[in-house]
Protein backbone atom coordinates (compact mmCIF):
# COMPACT_ATOMS: atom_id res chain seq x y z
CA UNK A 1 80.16 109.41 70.60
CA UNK A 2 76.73 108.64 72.70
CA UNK A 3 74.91 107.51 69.54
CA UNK A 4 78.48 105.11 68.83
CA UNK A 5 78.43 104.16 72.69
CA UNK A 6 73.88 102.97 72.64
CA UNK A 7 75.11 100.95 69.21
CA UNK A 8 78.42 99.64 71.05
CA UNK A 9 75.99 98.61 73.94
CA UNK A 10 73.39 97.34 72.23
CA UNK A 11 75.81 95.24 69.69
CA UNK A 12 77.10 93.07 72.70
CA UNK A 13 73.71 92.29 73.75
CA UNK A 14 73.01 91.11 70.38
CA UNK A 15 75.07 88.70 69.73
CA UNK A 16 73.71 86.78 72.62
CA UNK A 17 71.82 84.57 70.20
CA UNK A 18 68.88 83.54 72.30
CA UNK A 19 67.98 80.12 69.71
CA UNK A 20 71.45 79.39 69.59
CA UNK A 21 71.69 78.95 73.84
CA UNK A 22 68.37 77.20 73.79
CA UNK A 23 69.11 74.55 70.99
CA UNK A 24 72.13 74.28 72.91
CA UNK A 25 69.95 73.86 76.05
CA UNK A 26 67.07 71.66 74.79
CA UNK A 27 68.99 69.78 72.15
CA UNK A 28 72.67 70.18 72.49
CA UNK A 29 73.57 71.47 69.24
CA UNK A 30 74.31 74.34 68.00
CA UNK A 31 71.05 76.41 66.35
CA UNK A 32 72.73 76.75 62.75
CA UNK A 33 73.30 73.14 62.98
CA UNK A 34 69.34 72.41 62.92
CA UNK A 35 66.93 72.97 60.25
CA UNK A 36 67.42 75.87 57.99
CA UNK A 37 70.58 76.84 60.19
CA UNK A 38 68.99 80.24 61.19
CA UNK A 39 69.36 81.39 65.27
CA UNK A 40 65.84 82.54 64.60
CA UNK A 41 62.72 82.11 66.54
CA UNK A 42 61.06 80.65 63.65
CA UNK A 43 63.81 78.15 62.56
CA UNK A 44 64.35 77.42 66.54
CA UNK A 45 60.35 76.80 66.72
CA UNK A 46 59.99 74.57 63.58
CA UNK A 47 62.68 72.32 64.57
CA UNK A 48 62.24 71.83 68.25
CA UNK A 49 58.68 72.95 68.95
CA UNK A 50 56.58 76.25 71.09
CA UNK A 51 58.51 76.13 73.95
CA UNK A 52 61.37 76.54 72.42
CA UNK A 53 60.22 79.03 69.63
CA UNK A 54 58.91 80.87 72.97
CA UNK A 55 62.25 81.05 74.97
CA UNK A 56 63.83 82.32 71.35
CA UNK A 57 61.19 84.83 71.64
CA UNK A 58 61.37 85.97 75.14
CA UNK A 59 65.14 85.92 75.24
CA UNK A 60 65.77 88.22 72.20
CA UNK A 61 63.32 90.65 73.35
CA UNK A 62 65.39 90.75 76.87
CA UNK A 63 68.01 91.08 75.36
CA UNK A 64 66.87 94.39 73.26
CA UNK A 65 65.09 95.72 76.08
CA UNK A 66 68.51 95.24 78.48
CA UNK A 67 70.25 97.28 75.77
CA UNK A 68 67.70 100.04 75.32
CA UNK A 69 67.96 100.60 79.76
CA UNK A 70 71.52 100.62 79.80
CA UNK A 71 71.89 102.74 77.23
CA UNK A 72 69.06 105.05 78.17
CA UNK A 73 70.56 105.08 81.69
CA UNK A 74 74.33 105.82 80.61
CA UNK A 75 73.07 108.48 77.90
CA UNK A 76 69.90 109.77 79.75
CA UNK A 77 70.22 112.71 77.52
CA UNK A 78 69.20 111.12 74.02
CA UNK A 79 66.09 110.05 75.20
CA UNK A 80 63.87 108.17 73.01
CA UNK A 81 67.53 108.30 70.73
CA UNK A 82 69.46 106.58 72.89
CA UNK A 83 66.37 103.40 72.51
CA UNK A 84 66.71 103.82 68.90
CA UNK A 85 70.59 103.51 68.65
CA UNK A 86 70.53 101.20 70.89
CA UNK A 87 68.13 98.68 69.13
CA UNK A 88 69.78 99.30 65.85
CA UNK A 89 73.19 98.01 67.94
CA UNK A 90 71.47 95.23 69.10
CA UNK A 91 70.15 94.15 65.47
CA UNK A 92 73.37 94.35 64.02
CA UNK A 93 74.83 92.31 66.80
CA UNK A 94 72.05 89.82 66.18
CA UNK A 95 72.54 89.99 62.30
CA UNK A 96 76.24 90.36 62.01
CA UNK A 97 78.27 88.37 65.12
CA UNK A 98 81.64 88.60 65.79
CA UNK A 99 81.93 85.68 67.09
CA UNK A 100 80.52 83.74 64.15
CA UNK A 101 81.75 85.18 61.43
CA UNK A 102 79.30 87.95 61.28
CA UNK A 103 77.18 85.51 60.12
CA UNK A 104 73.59 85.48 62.90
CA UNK A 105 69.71 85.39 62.50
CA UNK A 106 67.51 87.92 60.55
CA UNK A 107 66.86 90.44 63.34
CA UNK A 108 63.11 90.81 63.00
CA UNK A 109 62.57 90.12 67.17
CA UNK A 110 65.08 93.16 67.84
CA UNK A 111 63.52 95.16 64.99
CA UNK A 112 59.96 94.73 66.24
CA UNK A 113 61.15 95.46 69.93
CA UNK A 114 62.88 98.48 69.24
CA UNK A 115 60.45 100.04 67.05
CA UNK A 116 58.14 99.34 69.63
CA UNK A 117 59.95 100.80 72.66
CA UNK A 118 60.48 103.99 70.25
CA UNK A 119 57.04 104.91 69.76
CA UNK A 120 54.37 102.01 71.14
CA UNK A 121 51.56 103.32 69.16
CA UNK A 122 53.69 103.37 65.86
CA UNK A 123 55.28 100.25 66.36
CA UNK A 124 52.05 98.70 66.64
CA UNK A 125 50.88 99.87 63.54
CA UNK A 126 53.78 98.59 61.69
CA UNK A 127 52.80 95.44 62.87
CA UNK A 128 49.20 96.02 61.73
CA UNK A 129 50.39 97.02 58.73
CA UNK A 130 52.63 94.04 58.45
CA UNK A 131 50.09 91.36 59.37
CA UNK A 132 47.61 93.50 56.42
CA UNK A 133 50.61 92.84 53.78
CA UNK A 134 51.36 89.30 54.74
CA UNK A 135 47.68 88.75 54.17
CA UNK A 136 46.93 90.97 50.80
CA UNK A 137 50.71 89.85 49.17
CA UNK A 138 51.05 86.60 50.57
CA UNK A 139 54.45 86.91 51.52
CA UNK A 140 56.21 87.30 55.14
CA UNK A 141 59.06 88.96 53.38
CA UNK A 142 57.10 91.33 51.28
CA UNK A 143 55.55 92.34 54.54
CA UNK A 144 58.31 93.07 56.32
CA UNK A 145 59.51 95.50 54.03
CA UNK A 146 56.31 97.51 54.05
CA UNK A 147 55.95 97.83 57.90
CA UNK A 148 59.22 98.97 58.01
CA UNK A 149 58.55 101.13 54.85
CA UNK A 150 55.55 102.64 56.79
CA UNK A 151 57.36 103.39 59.68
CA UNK A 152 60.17 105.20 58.40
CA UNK A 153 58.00 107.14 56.68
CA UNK A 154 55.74 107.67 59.70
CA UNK A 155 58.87 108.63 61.54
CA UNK A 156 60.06 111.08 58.91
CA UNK A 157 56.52 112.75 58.66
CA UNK A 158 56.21 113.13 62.67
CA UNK A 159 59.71 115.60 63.06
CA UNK A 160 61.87 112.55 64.15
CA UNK A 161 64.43 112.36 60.97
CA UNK A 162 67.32 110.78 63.15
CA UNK A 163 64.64 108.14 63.72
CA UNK A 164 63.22 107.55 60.54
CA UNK A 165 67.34 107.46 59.45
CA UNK A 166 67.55 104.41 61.83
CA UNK A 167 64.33 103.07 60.49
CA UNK A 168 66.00 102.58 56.75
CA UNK A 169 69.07 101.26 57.92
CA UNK A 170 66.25 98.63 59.36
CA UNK A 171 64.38 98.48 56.10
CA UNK A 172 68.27 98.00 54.48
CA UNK A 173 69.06 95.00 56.51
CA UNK A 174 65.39 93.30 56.14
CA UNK A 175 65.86 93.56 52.37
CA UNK A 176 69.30 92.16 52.75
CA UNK A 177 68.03 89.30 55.21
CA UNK A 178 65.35 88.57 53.28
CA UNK A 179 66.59 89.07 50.02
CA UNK A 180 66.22 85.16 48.94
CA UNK A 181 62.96 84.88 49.78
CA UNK A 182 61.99 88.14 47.99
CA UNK A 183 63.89 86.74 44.79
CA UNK A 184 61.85 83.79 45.18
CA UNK A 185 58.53 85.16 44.65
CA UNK A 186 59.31 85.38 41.13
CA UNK A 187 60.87 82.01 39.91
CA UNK A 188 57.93 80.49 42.78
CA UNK A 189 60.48 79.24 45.18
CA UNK A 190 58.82 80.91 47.89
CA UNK A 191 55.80 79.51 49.87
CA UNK A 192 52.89 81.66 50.38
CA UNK A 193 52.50 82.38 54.13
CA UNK A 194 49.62 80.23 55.74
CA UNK A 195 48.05 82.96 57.08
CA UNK A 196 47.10 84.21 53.96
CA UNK A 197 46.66 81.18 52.44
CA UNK A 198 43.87 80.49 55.28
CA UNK A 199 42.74 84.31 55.18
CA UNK A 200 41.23 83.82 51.30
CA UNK A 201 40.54 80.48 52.08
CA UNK A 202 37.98 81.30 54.25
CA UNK A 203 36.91 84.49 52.21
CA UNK A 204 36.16 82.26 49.35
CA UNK A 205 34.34 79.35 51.36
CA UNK A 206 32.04 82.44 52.64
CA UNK A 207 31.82 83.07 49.55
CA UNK A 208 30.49 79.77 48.34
């Protein structure tokens, strides 16, 4: 029941979709009225510019990092548990919302943020380890999948199981998310990132 009460916390929480208040704010419409229709930082950013990409940003991290106190304070006795549940509650709040017909953003701010406020150090290698794969595969998608990969599999090999549980329920919903855009590498519907696009750019121009 404290693992069901840090998800129960930290689903409320996310379904305060952060793009969704500030293309409300900044534009006055509704975020999956703009662009690609995603609440998500990036669709937020792309169709009304860094400030607003930032506030996307800031505000779903808040809101992660709200959950993850509340719940740690309410269920001291989890621990670093009670951050994990938590941010798992908040990504499926984020992903799935009630109030819109379960239908949100991607999760990959709440993700990050929780995998982060698990274990800093490994959280921070995902990311390295994410940035490597966007650059070597070309893909944002494909990268996703193996920080999240590396991390449940980091988890798993440290002692934390319940963790590294939480960590493929994650790597589930980023395939399921992202699922289009992985199907798309193969009929080349998919754009390369830029970042790797630049990345060999510049390898080869040294090169020259």
């Amino acid at each position: 029941m404290e693992r069901v009460g840090c998800i129960a916390i930290g689903y409320l929480f996310g379904m305060i979709l952060t793009g969704d208040v500030v293309a409300h704010a900044l534009a006055h419409e509704s975020a999956f009225a703009i662009g690609d229709g995603n609440p998500g930082m990036a669709n937020v950013g792309r169709a009304l510019g860094r400030k607003a990409a930032l506030f996307t940003l800031v505000g779903d991290i808040l809101k992660t990092v709200c959950a993850v106190v509340l719940s740690r304070f309410i269920y001291p006795q989890l621990e670093d548990l009670a951050t994990a549940w938590a941010g798992l509650g908040a990504t499926l709040g984020h992903v799935f919302p009630a109030w819109h017909r379960f239908k949100g953003g991607k999760g990959v701010t709440t993700i990050a943020s929780t995998i982060i406020l698990v274990n800093p150090l490994l959280g921070w290698l995902a990311g390295v380890v994410g940035v490597t794969g966007i650059i070597l595969s070309g893909y944002l998608s494909v990268a996703a999948v193996i920080a999240m990969a590396f991390y449940a599999v980091a988890m798993l090999f440290l002692g934390h199981p319940e963790v590294a549980f939480i960590a493929v329920v994650f790597q589930a919903i980023t395939i399921r998310c992202h699922w289009s855009k992985l199907a798309g590498i193969k009929d080349g519907t998919t754009h390369r990132a830029g970042l790797s696009i630049r990345f060999w750019n510049l390898v080869r121009g040294k090169r020259d």
